[in-house]
N, C-alpha and C. Protein backbone atom coordinates (compact mmCIF):
# COMPACT_ATOMS: atom_id res chain seq x y z
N UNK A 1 18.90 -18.68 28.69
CA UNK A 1 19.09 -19.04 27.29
C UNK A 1 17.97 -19.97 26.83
N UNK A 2 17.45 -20.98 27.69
CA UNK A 2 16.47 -21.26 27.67
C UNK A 2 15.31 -21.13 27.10
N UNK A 3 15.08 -19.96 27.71
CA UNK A 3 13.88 -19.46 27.63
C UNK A 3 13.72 -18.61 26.40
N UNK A 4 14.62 -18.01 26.30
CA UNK A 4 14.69 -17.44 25.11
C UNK A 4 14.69 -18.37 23.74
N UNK A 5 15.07 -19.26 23.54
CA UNK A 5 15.24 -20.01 22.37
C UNK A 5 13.25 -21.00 23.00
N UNK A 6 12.82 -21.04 23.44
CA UNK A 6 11.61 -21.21 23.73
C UNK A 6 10.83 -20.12 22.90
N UNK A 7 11.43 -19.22 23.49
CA UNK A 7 10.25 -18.00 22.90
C UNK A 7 10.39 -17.35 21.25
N UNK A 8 11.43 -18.05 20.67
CA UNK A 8 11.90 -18.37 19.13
C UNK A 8 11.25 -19.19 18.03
N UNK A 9 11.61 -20.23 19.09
CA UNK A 9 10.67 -21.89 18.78
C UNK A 9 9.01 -21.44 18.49
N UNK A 10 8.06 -20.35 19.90
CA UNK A 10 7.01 -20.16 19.75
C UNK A 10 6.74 -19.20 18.84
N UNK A 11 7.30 -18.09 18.53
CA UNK A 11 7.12 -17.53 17.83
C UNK A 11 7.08 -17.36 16.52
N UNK A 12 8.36 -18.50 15.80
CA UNK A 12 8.37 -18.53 14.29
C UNK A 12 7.45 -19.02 13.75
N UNK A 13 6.59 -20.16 14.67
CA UNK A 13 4.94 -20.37 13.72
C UNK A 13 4.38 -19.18 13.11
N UNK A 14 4.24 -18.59 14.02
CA UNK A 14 3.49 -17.19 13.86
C UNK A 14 3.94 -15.97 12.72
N UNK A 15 5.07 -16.32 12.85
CA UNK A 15 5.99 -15.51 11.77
C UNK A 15 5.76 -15.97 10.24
N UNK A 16 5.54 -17.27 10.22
CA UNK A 16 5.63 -17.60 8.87
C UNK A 16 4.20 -18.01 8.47
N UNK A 17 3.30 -18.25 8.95
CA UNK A 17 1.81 -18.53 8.96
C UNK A 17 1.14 -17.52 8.09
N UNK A 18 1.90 -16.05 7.85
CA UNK A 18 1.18 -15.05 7.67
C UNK A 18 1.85 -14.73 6.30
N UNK A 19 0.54 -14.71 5.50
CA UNK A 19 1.51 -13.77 4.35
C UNK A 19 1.12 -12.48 3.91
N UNK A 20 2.06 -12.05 3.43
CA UNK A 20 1.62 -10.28 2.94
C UNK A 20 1.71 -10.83 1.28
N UNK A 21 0.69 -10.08 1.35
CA UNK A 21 0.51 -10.30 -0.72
C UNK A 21 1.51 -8.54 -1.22
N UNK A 22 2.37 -9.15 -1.97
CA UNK A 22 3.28 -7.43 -2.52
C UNK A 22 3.07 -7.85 -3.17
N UNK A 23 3.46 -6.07 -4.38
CA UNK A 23 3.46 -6.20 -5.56
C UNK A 23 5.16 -6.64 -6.44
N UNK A 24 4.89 -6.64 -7.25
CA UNK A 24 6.31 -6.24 -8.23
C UNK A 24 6.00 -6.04 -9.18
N UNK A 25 4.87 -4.95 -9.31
CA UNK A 25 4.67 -4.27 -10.46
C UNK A 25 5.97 -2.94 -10.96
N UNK A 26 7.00 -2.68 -10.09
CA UNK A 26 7.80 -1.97 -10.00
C UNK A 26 6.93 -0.53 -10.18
N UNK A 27 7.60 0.31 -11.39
CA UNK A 27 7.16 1.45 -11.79
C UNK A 27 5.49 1.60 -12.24
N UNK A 28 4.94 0.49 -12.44
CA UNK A 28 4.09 0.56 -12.95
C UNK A 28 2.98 0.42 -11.73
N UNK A 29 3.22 0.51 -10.65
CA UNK A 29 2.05 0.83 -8.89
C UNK A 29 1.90 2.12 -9.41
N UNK A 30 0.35 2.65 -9.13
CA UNK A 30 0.57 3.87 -8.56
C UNK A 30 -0.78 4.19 -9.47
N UNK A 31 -0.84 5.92 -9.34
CA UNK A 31 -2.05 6.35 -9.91
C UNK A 31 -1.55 6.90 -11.36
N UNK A 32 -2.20 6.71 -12.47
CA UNK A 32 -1.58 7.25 -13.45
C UNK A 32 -2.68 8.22 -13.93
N UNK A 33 -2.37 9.29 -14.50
CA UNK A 33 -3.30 10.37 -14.94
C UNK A 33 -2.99 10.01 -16.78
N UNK A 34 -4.22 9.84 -17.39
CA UNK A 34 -4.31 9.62 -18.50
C UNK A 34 -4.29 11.40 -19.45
N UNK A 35 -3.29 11.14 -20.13
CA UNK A 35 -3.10 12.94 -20.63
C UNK A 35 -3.31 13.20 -22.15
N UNK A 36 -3.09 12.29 -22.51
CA UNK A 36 -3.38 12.26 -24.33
C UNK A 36 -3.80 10.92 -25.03
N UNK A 37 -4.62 10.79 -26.33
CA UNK A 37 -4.69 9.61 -26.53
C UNK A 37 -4.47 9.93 -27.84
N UNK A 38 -3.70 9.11 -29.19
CA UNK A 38 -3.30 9.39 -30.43
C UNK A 38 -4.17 7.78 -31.01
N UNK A 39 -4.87 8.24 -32.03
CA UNK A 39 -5.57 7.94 -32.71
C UNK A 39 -4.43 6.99 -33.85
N UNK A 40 -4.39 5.85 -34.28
CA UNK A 40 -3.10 5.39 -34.82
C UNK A 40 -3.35 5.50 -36.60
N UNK A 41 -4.74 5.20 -36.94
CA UNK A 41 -5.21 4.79 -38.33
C UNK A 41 -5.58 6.53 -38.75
N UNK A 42 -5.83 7.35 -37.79
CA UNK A 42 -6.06 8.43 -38.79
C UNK A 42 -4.70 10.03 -38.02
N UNK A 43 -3.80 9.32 -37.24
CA UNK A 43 -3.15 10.45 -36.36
C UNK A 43 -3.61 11.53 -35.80
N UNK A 44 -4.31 11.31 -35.52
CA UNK A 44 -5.27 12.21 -34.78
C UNK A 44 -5.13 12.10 -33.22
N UNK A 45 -4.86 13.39 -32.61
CA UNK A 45 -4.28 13.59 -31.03
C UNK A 45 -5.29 13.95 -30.48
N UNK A 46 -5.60 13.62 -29.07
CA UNK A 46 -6.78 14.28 -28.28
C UNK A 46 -5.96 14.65 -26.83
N UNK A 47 -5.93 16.20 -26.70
CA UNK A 47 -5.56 16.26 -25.08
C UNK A 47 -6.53 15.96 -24.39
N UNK A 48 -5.92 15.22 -23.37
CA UNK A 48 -6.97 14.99 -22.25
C UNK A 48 -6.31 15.30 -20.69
N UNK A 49 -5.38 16.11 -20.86
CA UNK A 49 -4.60 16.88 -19.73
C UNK A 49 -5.66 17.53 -18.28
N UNK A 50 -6.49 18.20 -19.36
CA UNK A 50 -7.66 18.74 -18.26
C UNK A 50 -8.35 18.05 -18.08
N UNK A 51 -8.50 16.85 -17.66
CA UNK A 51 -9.85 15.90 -18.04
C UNK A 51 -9.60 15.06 -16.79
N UNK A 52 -10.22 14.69 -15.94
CA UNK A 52 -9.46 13.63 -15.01
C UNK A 52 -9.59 12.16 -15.02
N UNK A 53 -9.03 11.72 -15.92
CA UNK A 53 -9.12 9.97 -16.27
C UNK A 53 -8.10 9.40 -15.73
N UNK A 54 -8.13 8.47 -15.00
CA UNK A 54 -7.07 7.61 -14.06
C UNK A 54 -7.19 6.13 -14.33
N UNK A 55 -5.65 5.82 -14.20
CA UNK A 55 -5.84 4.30 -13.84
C UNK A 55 -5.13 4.12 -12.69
N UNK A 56 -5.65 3.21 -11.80
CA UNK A 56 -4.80 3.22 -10.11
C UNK A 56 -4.38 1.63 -10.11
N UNK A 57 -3.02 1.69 -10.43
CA UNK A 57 -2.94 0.52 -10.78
C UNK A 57 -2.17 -0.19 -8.99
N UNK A 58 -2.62 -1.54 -8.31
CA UNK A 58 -2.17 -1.94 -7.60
C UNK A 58 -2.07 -3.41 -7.43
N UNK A 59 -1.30 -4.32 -7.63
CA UNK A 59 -1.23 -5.68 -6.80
C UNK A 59 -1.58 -6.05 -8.88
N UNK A 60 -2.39 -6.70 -8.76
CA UNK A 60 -2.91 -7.41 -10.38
C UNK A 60 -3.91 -6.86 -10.42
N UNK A 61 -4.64 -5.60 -9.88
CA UNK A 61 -5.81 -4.74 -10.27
C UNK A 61 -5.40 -3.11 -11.29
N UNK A 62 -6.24 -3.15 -11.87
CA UNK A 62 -6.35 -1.50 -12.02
C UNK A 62 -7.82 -1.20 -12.09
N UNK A 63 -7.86 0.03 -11.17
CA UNK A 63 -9.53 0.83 -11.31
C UNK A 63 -9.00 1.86 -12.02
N UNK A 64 -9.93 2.00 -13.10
CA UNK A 64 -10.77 2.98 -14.03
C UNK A 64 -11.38 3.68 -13.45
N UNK A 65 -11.07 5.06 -13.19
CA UNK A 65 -12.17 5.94 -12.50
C UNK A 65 -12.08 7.37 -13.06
N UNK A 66 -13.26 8.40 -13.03
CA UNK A 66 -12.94 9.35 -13.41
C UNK A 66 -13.28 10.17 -15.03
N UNK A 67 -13.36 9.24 -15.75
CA UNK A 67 -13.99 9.47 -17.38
C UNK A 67 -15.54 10.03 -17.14
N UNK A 68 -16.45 9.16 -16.23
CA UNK A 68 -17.71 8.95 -15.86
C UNK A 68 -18.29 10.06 -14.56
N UNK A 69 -17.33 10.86 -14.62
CA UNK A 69 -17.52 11.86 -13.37
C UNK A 69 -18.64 12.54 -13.67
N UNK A 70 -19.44 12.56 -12.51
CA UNK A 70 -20.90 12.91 -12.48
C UNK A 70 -20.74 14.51 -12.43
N UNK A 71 -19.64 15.45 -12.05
CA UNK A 71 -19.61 16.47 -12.22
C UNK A 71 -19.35 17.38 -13.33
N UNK A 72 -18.60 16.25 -14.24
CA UNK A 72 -18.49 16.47 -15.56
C UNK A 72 -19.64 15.67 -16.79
N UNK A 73 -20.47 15.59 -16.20
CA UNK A 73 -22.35 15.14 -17.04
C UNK A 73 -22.10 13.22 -17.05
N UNK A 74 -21.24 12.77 -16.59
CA UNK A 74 -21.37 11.37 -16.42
C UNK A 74 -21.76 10.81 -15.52
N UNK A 75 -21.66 9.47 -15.59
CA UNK A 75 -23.13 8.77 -14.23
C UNK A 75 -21.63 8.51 -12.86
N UNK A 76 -20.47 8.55 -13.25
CA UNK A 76 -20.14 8.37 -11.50
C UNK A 76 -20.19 6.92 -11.64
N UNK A 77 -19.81 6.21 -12.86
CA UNK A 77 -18.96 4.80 -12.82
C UNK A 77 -17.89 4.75 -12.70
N UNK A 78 -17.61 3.49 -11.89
CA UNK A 78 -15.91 3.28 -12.02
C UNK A 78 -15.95 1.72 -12.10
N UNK A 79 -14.43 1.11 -12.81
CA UNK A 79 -14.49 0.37 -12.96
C UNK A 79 -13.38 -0.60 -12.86
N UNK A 80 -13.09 -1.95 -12.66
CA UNK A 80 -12.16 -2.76 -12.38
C UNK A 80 -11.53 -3.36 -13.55
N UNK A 81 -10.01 -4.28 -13.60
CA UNK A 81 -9.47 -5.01 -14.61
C UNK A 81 -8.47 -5.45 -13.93
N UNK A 82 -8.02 -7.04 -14.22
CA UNK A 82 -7.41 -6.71 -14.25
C UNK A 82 -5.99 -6.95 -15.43
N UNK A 83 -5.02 -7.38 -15.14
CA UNK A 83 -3.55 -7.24 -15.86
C UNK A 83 -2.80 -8.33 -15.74
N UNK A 84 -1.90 -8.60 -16.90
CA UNK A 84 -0.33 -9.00 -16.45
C UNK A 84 0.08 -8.14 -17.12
N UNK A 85 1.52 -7.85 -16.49
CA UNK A 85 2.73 -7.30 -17.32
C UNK A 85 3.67 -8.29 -17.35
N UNK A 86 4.25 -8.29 -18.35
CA UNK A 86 5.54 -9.12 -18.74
C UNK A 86 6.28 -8.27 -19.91
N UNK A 87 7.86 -8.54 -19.52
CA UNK A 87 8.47 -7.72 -19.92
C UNK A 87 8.06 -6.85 -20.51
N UNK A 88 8.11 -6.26 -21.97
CA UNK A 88 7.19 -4.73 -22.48
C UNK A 88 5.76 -5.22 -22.85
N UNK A 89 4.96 -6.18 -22.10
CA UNK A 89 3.84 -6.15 -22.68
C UNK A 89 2.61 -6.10 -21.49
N UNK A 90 1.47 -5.44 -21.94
CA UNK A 90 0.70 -5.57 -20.84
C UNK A 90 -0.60 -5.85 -21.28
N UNK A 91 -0.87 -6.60 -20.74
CA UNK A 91 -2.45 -7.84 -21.32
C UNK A 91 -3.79 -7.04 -20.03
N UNK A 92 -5.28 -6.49 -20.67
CA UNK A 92 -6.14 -6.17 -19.59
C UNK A 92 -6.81 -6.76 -19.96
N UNK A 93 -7.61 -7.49 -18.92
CA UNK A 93 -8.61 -8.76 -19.02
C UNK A 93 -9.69 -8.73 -17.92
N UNK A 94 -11.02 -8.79 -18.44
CA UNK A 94 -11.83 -9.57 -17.11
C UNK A 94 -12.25 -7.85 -16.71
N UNK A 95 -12.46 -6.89 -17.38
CA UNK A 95 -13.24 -5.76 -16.91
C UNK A 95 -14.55 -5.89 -15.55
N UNK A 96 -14.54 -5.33 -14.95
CA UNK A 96 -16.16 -5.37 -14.13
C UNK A 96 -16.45 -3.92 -13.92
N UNK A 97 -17.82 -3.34 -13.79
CA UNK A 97 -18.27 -2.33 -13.26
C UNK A 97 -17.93 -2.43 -11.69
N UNK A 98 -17.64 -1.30 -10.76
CA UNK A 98 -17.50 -1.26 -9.26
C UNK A 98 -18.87 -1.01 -8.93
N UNK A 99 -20.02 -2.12 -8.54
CA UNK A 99 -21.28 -2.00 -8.47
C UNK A 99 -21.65 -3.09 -7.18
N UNK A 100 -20.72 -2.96 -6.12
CA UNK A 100 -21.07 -4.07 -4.88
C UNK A 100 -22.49 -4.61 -4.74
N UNK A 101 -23.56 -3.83 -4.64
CA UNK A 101 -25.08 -3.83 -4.36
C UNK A 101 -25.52 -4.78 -5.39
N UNK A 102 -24.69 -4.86 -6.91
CA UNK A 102 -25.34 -5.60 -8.15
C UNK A 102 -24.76 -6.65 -8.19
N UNK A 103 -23.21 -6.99 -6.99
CA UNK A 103 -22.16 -8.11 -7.26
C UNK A 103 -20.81 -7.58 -8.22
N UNK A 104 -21.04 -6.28 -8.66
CA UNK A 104 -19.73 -5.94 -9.60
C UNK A 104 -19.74 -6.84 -11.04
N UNK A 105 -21.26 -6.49 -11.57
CA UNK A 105 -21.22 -7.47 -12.85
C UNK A 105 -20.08 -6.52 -13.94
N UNK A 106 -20.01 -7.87 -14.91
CA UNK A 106 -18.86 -8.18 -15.33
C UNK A 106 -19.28 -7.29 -16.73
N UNK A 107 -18.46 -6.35 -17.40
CA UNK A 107 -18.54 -6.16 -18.78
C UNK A 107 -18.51 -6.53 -20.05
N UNK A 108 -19.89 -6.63 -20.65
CA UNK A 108 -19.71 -7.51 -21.81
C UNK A 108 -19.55 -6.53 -22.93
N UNK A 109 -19.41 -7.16 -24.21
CA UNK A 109 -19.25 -6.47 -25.23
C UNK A 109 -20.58 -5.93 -25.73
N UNK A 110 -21.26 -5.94 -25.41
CA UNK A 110 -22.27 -4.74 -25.64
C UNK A 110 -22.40 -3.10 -24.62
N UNK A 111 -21.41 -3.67 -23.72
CA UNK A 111 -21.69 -2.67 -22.84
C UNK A 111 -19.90 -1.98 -22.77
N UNK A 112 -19.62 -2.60 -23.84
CA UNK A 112 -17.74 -2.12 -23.92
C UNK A 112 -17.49 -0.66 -24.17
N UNK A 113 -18.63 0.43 -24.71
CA UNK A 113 -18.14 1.93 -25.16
C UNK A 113 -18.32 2.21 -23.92
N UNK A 114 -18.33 1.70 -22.63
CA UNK A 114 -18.50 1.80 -20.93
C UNK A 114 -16.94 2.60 -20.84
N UNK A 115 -15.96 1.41 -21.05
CA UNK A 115 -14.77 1.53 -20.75
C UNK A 115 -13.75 2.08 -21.80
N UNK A 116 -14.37 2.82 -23.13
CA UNK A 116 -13.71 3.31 -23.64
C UNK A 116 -13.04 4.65 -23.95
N UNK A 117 -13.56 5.18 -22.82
CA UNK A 117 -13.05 6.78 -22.34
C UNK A 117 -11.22 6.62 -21.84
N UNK A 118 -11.64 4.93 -21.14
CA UNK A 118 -10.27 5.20 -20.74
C UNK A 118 -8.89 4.30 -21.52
N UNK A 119 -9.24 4.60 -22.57
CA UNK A 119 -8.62 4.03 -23.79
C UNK A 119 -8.42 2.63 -23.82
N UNK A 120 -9.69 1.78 -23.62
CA UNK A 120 -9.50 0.61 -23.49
C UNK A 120 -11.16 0.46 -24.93
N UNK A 121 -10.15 -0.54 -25.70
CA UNK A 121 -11.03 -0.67 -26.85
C UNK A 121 -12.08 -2.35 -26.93
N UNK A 122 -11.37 -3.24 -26.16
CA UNK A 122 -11.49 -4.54 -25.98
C UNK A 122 -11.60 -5.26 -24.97
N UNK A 123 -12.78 -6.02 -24.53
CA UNK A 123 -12.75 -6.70 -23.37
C UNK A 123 -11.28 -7.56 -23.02
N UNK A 124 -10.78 -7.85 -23.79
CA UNK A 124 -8.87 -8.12 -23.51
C UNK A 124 -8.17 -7.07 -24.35
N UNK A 125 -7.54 -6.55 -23.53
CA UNK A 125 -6.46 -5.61 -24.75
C UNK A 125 -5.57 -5.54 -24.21
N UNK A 126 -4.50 -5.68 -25.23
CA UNK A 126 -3.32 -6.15 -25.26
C UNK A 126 -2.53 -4.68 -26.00
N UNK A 127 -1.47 -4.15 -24.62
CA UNK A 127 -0.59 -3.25 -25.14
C UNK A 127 1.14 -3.62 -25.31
N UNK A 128 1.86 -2.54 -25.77
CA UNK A 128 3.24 -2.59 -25.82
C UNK A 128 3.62 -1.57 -25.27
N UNK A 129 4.54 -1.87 -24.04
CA UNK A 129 4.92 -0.97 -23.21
C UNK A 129 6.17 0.13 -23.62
N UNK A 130 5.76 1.28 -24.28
CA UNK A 130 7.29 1.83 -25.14
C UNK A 130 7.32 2.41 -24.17
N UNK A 131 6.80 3.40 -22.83
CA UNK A 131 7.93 3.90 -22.30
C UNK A 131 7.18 3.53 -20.65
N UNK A 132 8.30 3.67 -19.59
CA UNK A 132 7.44 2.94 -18.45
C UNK A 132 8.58 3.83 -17.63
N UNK A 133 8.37 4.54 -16.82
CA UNK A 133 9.49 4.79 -15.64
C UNK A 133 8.58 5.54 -14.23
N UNK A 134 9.12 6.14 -13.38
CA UNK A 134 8.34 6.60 -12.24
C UNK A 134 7.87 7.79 -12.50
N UNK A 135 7.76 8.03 -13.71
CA UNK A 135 7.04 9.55 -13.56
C UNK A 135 5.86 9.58 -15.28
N UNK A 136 6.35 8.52 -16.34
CA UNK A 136 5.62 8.47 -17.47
C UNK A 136 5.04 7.37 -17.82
N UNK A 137 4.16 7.07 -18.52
CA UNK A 137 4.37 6.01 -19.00
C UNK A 137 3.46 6.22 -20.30
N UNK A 138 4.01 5.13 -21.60
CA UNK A 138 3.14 5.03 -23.00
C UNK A 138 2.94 3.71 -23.71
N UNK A 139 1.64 3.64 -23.81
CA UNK A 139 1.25 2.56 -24.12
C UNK A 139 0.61 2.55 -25.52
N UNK A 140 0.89 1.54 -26.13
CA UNK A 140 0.30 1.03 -27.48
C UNK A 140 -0.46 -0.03 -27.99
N UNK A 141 -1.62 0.10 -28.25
CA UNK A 141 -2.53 -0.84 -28.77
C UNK A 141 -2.33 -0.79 -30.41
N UNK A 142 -3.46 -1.99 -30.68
CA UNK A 142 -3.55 -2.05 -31.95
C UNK A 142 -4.07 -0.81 -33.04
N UNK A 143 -4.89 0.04 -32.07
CA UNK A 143 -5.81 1.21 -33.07
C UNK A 143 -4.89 2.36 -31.45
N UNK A 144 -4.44 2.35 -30.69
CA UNK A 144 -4.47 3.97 -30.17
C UNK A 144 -2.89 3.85 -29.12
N UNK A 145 -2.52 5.03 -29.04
CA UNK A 145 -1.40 5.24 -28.21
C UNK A 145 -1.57 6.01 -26.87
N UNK A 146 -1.10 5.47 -25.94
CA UNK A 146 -2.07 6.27 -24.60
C UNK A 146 -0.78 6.84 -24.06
N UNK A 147 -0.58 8.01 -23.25
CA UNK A 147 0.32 8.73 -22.81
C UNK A 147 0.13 9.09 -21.28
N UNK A 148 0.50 8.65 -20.00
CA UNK A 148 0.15 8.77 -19.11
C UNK A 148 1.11 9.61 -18.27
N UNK A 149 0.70 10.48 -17.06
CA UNK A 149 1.26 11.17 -16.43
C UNK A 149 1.17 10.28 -14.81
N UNK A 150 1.94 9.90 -14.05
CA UNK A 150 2.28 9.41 -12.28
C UNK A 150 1.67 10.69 -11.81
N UNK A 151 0.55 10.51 -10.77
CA UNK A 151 0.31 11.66 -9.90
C UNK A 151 0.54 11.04 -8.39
């Protein structure tokens, strides 16, 4: 009995020393396929079903990838942000290009029609979460409505 409560004693350092970073982004982890974007000031719809624009959202990151596909005549950028969510709202902040070799410089507003394929209009933009579950989700800005598909 001893020994065992010894080997308890040694071990719970070890146990608690360590942390795992999770999310609780709930429904909102995962890869989302961007499928339509609605234009708010003139209603105007754009499918983008065939198109492969993603956001991979994980931990307090999302990468942007996919608008910029070099197979579809773009340069093969991708790019970082990240987020809070709180209750229906979701704040993106702090954009960077994924450019390790350059340091992953940061996006300024001259270089913002970068990130606007993937319906992001503002170096902070701020949406309203109208629909969110494990398979949809729709988001609303000030000028556009984004419609996303879970892949």
């Amino acid at each position: 009995m001893k020994k065992l409560f010894y080997f308890f004693i040694t071990l719970l350092p070890l146990l608690t020393s360590c942390e795992l970073e999770t999310s609780d982004n709930g429904d909102f982890d995962g890869f989302w396929h961007l499928v339509s974007v609605d234009t708010l000031a003139n209603a105007q719809h754009q499918d983008l079903s065939q198109k492969r624009i993603f956001w991979a959202v994980q931990l307090h990151l999302i990468q942007l990838r996919g608008a910029d596909r070099k197979d579809e005549g773009g340069d093969g950028r991708e790019y970082y942000e990240q987020f809070k969510l709180e209750q229906n709202q979701l704040t993106l902040f702090n954009p960077h290009e994924k450019n390790r070799e350059a340091g992953d410089p940061i996006v300024t507003e001259e270089h913002l029609d970068e990130i606007r394929h993937y319906g992001i209009n503002a170096l902070t933009e701020h949406f309203d979460v109208l629909l969110l579950n494990k398979d949809e989700m729709i988001l609303k800005s000030s000028t556009l409505q984004l419609q996303f598909r879970k892949q």
